[in-house]
C-alpha atoms as a PDB file:
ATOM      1  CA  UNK A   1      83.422  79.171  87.880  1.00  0.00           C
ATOM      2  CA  UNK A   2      83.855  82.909  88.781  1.00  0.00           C
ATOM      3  CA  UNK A   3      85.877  83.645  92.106  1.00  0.00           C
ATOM      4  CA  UNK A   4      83.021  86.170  92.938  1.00  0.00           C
ATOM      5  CA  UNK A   5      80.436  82.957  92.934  1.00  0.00           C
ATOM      6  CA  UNK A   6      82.743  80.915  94.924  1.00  0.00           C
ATOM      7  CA  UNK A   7      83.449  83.324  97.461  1.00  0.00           C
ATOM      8  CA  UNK A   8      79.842  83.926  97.771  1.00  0.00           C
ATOM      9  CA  UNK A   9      78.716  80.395  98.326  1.00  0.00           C
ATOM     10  CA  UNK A  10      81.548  79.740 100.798  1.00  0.00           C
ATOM     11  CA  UNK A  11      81.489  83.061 102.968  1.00  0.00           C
ATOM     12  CA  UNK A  12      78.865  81.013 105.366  1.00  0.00           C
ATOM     13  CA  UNK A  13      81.665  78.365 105.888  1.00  0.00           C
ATOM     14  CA  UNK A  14      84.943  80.126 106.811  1.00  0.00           C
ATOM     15  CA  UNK A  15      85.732  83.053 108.575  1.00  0.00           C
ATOM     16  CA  UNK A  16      85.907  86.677 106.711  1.00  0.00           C
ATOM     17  CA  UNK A  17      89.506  87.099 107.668  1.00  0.00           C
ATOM     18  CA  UNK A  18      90.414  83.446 106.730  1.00  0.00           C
ATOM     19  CA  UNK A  19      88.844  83.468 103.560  1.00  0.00           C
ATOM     20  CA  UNK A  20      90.215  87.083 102.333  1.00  0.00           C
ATOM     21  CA  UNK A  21      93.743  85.102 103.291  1.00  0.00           C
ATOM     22  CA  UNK A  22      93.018  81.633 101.903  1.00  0.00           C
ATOM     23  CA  UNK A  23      92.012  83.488  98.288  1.00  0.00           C
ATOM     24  CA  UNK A  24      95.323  85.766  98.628  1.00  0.00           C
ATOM     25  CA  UNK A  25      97.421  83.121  98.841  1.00  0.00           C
ATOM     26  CA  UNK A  26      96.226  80.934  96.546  1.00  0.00           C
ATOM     27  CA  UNK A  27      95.742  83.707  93.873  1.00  0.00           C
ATOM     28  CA  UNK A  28      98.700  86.064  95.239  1.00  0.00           C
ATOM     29  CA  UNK A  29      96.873  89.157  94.952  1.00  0.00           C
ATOM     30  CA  UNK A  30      94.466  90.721  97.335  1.00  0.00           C
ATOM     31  CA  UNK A  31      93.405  92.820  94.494  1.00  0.00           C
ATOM     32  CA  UNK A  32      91.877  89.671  92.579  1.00  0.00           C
ATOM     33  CA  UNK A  33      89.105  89.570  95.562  1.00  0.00           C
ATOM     34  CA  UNK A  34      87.663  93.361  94.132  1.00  0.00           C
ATOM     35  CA  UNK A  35      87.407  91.509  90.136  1.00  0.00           C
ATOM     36  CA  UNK A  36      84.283  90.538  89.052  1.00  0.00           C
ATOM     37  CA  UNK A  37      85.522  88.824  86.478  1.00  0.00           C
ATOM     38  CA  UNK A  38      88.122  86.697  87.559  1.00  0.00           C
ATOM     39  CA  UNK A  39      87.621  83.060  86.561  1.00  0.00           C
ATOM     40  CA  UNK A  40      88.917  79.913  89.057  1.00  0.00           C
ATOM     41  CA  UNK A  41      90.751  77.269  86.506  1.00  0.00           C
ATOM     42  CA  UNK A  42      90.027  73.831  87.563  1.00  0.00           C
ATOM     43  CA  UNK A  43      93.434  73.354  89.371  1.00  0.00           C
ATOM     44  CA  UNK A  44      92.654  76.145  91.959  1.00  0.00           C
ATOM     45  CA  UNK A  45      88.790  75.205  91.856  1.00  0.00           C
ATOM     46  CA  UNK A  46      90.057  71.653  93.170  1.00  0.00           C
ATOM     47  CA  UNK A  47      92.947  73.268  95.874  1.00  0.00           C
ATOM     48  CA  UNK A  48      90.265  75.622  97.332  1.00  0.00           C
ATOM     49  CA  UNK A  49      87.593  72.456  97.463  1.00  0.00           C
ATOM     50  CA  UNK A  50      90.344  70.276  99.613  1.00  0.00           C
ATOM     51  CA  UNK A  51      91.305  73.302 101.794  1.00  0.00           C
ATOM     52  CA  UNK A  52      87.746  73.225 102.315  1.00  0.00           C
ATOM     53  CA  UNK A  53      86.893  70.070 103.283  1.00  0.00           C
ATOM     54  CA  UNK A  54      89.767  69.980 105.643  1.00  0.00           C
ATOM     55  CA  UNK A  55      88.579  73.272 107.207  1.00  0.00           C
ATOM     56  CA  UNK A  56      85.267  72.056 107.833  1.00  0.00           C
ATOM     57  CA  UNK A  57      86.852  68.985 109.938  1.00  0.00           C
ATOM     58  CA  UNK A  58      88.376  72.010 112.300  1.00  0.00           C
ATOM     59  CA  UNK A  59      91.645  72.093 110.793  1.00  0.00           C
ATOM     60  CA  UNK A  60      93.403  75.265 111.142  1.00  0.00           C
ATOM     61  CA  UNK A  61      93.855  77.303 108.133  1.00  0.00           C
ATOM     62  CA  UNK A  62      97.859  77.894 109.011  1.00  0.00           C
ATOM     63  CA  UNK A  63      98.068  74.390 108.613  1.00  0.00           C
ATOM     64  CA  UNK A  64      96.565  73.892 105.946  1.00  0.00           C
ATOM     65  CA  UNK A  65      98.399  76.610 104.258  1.00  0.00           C
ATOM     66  CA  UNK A  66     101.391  75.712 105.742  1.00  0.00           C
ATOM     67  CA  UNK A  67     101.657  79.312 107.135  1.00  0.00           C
ATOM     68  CA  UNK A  68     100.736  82.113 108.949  1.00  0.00           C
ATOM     69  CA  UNK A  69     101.302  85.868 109.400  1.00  0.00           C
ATOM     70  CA  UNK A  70     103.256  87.344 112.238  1.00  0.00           C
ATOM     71  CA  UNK A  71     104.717  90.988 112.249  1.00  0.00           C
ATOM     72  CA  UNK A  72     104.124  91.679 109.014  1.00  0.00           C
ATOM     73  CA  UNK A  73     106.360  88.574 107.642  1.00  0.00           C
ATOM     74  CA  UNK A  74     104.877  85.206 107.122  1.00  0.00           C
ATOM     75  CA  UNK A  75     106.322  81.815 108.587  1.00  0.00           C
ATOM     76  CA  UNK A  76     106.445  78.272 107.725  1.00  0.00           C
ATOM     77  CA  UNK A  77     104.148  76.293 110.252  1.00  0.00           C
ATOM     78  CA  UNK A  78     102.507  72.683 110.701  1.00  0.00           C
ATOM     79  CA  UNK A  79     101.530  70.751 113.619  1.00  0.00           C
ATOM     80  CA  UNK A  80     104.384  70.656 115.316  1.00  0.00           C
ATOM     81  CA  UNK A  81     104.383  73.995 116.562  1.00  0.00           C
ATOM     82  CA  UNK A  82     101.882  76.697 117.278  1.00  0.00           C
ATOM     83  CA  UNK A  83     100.302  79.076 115.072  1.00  0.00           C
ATOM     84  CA  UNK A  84     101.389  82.754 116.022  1.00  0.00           C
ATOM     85  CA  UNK A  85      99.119  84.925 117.150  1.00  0.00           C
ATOM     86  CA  UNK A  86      98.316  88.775 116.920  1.00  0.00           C
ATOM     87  CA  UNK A  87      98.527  89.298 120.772  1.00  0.00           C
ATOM     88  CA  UNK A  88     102.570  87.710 120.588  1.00  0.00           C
ATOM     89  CA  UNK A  89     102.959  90.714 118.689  1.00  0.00           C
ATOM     90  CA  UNK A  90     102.553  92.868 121.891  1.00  0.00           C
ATOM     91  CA  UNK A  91     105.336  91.004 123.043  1.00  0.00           C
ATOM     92  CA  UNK A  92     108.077  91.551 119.831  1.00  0.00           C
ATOM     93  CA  UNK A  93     107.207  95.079 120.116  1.00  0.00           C
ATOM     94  CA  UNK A  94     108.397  95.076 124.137  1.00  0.00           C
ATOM     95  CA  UNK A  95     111.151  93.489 123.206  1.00  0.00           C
ATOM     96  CA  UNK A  96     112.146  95.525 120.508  1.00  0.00           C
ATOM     97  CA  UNK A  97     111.670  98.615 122.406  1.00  0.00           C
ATOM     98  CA  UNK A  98     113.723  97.013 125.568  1.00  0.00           C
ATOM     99  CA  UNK A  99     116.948  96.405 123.545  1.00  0.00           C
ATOM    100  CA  UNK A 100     116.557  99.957 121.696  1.00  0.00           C
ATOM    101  CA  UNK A 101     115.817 101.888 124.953  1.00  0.00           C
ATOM    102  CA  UNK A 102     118.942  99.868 127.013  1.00  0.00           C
ATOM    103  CA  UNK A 103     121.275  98.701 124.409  1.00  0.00           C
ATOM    104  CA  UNK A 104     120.801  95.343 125.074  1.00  0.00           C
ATOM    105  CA  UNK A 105     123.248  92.660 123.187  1.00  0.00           C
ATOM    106  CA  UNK A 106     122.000  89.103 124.402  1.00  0.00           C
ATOM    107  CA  UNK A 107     119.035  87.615 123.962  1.00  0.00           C
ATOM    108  CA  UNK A 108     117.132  84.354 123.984  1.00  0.00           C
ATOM    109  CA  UNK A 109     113.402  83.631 122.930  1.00  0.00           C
ATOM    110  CA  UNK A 110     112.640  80.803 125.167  1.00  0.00           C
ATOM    111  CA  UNK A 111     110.039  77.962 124.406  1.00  0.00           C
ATOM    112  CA  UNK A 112     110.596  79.581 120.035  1.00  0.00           C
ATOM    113  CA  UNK A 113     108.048  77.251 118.402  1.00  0.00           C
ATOM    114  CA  UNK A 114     108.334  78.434 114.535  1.00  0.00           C
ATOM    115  CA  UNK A 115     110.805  81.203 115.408  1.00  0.00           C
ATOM    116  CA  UNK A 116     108.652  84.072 115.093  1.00  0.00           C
ATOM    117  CA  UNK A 117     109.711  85.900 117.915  1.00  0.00           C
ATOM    118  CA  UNK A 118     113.504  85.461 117.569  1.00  0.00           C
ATOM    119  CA  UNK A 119     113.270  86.360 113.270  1.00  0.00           C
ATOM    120  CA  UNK A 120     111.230  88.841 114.233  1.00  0.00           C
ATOM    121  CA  UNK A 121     113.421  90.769 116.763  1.00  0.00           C
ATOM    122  CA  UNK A 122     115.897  90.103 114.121  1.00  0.00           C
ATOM    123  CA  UNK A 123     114.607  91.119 111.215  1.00  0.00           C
ATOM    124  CA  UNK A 124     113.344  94.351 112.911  1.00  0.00           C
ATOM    125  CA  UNK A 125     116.695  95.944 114.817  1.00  0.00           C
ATOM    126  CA  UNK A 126     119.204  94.570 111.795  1.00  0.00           C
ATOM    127  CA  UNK A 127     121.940  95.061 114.498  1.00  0.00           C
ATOM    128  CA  UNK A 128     124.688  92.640 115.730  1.00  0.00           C
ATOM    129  CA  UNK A 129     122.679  91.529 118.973  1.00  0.00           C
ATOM    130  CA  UNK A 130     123.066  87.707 119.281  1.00  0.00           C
ATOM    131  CA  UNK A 131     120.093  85.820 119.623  1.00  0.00           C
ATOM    132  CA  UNK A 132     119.657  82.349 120.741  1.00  0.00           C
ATOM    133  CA  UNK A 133     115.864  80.377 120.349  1.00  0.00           C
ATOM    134  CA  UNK A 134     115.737  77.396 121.805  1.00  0.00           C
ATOM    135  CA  UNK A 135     112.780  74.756 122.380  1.00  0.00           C
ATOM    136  CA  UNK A 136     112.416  71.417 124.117  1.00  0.00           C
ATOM    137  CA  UNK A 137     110.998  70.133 120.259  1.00  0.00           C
ATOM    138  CA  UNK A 138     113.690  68.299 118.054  1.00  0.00           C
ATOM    139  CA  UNK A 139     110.302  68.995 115.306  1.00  0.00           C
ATOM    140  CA  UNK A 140     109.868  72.542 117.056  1.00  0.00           C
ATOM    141  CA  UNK A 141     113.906  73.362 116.304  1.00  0.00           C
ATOM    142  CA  UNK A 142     113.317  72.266 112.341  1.00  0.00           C
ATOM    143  CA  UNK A 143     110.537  74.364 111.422  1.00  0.00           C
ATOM    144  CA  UNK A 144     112.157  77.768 113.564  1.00  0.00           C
ATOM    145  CA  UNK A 145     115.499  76.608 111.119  1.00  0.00           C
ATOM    146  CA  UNK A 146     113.445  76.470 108.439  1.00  0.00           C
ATOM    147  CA  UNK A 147     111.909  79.982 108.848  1.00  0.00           C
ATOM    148  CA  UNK A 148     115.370  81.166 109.634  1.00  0.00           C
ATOM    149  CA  UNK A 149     116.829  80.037 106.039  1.00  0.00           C
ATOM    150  CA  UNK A 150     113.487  81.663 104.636  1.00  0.00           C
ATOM    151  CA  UNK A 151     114.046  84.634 106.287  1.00  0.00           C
ATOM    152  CA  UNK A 152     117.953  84.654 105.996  1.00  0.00           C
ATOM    153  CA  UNK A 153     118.257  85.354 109.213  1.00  0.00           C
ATOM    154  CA  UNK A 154     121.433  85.219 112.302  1.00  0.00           C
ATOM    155  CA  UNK A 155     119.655  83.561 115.014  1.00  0.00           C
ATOM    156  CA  UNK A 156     121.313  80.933 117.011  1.00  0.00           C
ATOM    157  CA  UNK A 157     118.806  77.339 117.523  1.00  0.00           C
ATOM    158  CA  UNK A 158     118.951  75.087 120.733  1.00  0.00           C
ATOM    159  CA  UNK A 159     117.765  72.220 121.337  1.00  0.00           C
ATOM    160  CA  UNK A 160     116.967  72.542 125.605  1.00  0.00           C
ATOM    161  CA  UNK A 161     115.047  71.733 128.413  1.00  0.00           C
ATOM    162  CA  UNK A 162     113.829  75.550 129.110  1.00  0.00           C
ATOM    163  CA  UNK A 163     116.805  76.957 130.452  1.00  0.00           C
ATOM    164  CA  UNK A 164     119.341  73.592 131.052  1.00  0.00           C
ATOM    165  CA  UNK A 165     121.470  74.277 127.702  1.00  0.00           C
ATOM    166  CA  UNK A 166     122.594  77.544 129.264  1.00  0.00           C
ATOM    167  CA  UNK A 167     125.041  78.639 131.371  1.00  0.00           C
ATOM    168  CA  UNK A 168     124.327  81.494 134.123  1.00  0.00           C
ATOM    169  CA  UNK A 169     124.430  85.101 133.434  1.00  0.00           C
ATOM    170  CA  UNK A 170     123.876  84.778 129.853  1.00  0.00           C
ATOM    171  CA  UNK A 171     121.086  87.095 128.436  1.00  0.00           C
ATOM    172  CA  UNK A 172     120.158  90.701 128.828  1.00  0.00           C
ATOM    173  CA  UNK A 173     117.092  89.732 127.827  1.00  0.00           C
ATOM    174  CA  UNK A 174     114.380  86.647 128.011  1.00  0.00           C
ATOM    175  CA  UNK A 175     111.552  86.662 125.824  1.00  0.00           C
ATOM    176  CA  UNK A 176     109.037  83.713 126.125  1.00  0.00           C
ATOM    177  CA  UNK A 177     105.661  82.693 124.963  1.00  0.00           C
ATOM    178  CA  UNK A 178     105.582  79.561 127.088  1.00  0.00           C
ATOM    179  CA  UNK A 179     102.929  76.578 127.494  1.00  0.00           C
ATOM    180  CA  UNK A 180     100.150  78.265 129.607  1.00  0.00           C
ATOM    181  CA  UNK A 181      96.534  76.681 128.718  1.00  0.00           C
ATOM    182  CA  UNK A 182      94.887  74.746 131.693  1.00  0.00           C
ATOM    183  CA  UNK A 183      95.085  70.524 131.120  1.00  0.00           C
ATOM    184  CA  UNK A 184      92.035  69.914 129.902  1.00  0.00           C
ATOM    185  CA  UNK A 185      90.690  73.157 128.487  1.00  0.00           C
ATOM    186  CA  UNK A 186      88.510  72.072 125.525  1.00  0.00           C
ATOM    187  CA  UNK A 187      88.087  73.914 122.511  1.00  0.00           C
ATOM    188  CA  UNK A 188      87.908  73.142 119.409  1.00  0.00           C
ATOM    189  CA  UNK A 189      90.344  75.920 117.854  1.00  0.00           C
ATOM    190  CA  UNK A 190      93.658  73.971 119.778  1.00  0.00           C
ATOM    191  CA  UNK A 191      92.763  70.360 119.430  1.00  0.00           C
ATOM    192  CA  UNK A 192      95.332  70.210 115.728  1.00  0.00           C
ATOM    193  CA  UNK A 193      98.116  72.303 118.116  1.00  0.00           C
ATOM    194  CA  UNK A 194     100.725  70.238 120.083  1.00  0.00           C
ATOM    195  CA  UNK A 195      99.798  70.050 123.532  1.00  0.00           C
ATOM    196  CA  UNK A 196     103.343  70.172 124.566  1.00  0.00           C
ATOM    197  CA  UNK A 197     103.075  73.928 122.955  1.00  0.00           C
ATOM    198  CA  UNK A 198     100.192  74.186 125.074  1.00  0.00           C
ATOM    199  CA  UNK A 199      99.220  72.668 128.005  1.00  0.00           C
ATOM    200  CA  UNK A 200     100.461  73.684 131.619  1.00  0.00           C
ATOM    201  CA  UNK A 201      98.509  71.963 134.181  1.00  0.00           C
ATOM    202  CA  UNK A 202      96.105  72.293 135.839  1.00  0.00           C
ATOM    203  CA  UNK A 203      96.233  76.567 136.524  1.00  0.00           C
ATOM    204  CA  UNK A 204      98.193  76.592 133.302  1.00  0.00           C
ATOM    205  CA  UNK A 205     101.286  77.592 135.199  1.00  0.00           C
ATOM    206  CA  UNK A 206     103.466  74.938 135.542  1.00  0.00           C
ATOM    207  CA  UNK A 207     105.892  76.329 132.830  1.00  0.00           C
ATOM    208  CA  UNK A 208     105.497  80.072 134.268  1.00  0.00           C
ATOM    209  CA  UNK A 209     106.612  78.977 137.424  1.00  0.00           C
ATOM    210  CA  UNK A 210     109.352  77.314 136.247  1.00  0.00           C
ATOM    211  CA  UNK A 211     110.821  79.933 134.409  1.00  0.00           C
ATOM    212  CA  UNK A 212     110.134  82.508 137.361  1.00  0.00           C
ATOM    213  CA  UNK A 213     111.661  80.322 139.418  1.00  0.00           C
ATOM    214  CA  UNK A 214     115.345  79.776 136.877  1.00  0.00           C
ATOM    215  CA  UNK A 215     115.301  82.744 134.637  1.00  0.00           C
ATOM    216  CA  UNK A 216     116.912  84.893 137.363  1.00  0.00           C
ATOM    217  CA  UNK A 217     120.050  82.877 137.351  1.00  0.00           C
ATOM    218  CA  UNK A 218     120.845  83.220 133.299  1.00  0.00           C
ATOM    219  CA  UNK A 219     119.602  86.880 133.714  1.00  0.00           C
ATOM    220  CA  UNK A 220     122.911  89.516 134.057  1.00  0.00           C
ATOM    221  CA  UNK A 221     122.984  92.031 136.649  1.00  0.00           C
ATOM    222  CA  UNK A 222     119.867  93.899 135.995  1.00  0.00           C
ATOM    223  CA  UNK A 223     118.784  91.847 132.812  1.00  0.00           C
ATOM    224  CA  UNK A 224     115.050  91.882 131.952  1.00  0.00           C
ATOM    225  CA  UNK A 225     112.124  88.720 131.525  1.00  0.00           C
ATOM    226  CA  UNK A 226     108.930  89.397 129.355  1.00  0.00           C
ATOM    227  CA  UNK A 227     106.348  86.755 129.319  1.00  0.00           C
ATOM    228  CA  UNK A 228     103.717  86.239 127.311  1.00  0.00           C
ATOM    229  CA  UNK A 229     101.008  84.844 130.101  1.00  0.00           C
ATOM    230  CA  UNK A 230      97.139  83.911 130.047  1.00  0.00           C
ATOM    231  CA  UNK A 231      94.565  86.578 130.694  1.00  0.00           C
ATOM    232  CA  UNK A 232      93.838  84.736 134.156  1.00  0.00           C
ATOM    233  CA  UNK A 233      97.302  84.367 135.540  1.00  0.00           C
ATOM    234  CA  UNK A 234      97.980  88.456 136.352  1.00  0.00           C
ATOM    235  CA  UNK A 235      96.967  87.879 140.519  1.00  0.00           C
ATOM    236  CA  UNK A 236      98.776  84.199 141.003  1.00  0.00           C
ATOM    237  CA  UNK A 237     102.061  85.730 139.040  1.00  0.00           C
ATOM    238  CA  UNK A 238     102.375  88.779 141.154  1.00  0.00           C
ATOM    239  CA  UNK A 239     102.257  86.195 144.527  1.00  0.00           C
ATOM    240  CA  UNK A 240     104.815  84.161 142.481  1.00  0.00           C
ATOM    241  CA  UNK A 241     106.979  87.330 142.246  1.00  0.00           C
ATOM    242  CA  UNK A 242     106.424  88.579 145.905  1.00  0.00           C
ATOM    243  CA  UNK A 243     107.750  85.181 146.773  1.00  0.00           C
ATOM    244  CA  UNK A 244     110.543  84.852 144.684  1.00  0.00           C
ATOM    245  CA  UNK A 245     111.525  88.310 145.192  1.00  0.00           C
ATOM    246  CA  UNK A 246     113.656  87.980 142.136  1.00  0.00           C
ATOM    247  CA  UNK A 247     111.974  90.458 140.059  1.00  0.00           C
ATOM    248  CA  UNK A 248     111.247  94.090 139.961  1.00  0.00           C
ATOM    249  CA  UNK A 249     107.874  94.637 137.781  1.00  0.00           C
ATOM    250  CA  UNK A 250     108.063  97.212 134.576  1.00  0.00           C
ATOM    251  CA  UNK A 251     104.761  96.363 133.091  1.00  0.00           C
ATOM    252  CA  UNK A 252     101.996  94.589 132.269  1.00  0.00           C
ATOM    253  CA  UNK A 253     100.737  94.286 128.827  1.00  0.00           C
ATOM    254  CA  UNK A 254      97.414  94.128 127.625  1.00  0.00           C
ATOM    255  CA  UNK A 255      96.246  92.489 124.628  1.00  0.00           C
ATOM    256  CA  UNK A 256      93.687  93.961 121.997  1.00  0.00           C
ATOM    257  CA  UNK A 257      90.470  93.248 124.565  1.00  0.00           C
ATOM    258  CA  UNK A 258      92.475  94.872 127.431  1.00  0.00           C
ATOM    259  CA  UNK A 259      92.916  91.519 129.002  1.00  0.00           C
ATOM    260  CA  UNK A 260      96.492  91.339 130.894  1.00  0.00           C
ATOM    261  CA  UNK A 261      98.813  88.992 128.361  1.00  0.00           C
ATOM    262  CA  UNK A 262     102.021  90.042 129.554  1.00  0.00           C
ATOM    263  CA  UNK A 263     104.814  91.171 131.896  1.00  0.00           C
ATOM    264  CA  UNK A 264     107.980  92.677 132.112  1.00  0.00           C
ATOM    265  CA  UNK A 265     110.250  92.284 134.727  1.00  0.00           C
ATOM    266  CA  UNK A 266     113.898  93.313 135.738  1.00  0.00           C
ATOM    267  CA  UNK A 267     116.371  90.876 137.441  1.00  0.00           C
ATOM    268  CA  UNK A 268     117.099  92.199 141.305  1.00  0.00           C
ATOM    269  CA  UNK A 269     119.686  92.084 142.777  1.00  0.00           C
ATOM    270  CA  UNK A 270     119.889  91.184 145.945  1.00  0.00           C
END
């Protein structure tokens, strides 16, 4: 069977981008998708016909690949942590720019997942800032060490709580794409994602709070918190803040749609 035929029959049942990067992988060339020619050999014919079937069910495409794309490096995944996304990307790029712009030296990527904020940091600034990523997931901790031996990178891994494997005053800088979905948001995209990766309560900002509410303390003089947060949450974080009055706010990010997916905030003090 030609790949042109096959990719023409199954263009109605996955999504342009996740077809272009299902046939990339499995025949490691982008290039191959522009041959006419190009014949499937039974082996791949009967991969791409089980990575179907499962993708039909709703299963992610990351996990069925066992990866996904993030800041231009890939990264083991499964269903023990959550898939990156394009709009955390708006958040290594803060970062990044943070640490350049103030010379910062300690830093944690809270609630890490896979790792792809913490490698990514790393793997960008090639400096000798020390960088912890911790996660309350035993399975969470495996997969970010597995991405760091991949990536062969210096990253320090915790097992912790949020913040309770730290002492105080630690980090210039917190980075964190925590748990915000509402309990019982429905949709069928997150269903084959942990909910512990997930779900917040019932506002979705059970974990925000928490971290609003403890980051200050592990925070040095001045030290900065960026959050990755849902597009809903900008007007009940700001009253968090005013009440806190731990915080000085940077910036708010916005994500690709213009929705507001992040802040950055500087530790007061008082």
């Amino acid at each position: 069977m030609k790949l042109k035929d096959w990719f023409k029959t199954n263009r109605i049942i996955f999504s342009d981008t996740d077809l272009r990067y299902l046939l990339e992988n499995i025949f490691s060339s982008k290039y191959l998708l522009l041959e006419q020619k190009t014949n499937i050999d039974s082996e791949k014919l009967i991969r791409l016909e089980k990575i179907k079937q499962a993708y039909v069910k709703g299963v992610p495409l990351a996990y069925i690949l066992g990866k996904e794309d993030f800041f231009g490096w890939q990264f083991k995944v499964n269903d023990n942590v959550l898939i990156p996304r394009k709009e955390t990307e708006l958040i290594v790029e803060k970062s990044i720019e943070i640490i350049k712009n103030n010379c910062l030296n300690f830093i944690l990527d809270l609630c890490c997942g896979c790792g792809n904020i913490a490698i990514s940091i790393k793997k960008t600034l090639k400096d000798g800032s020390v960088i912890f990523s911790s996660d309350i997931s035993i399975k969470a901790i495996e997969v970010a060490q597995s991405n760091k031996n991949f990536h062969n990178t210096d990253i320090h891994l915790i097992n912790s709580d949020l913040l309770k494997g730290f002492k105080y005053k630690s980090f210039d800088l917190i980075v964190s794409n925590p748990p915000y979905v509402e309990t019982g948001f429905i949709n069928e995209s997150l269903k084959y994602e942990p909910a512990t990766a997930l779900y917040a309560g019932k506002e979705g900002l059970l974990f925000i709070n928490k971290i609003l509410n403890q980051a200050y303390l592990y925070l040095k003089d001045n030290g900065f918190l960026i959050l990755e947060i849902g597009y809903k949450h900008k007007d009940w974080i700001e009253k968090i803040i005013r009440n806190t009055k731990f915080y000085e706010i940077l910036e708010w990010i916005k994500d690709y749609s213009g929705h507001f997916r992040g802040i950055v905030l500087r530790r007061k003090d008082k």
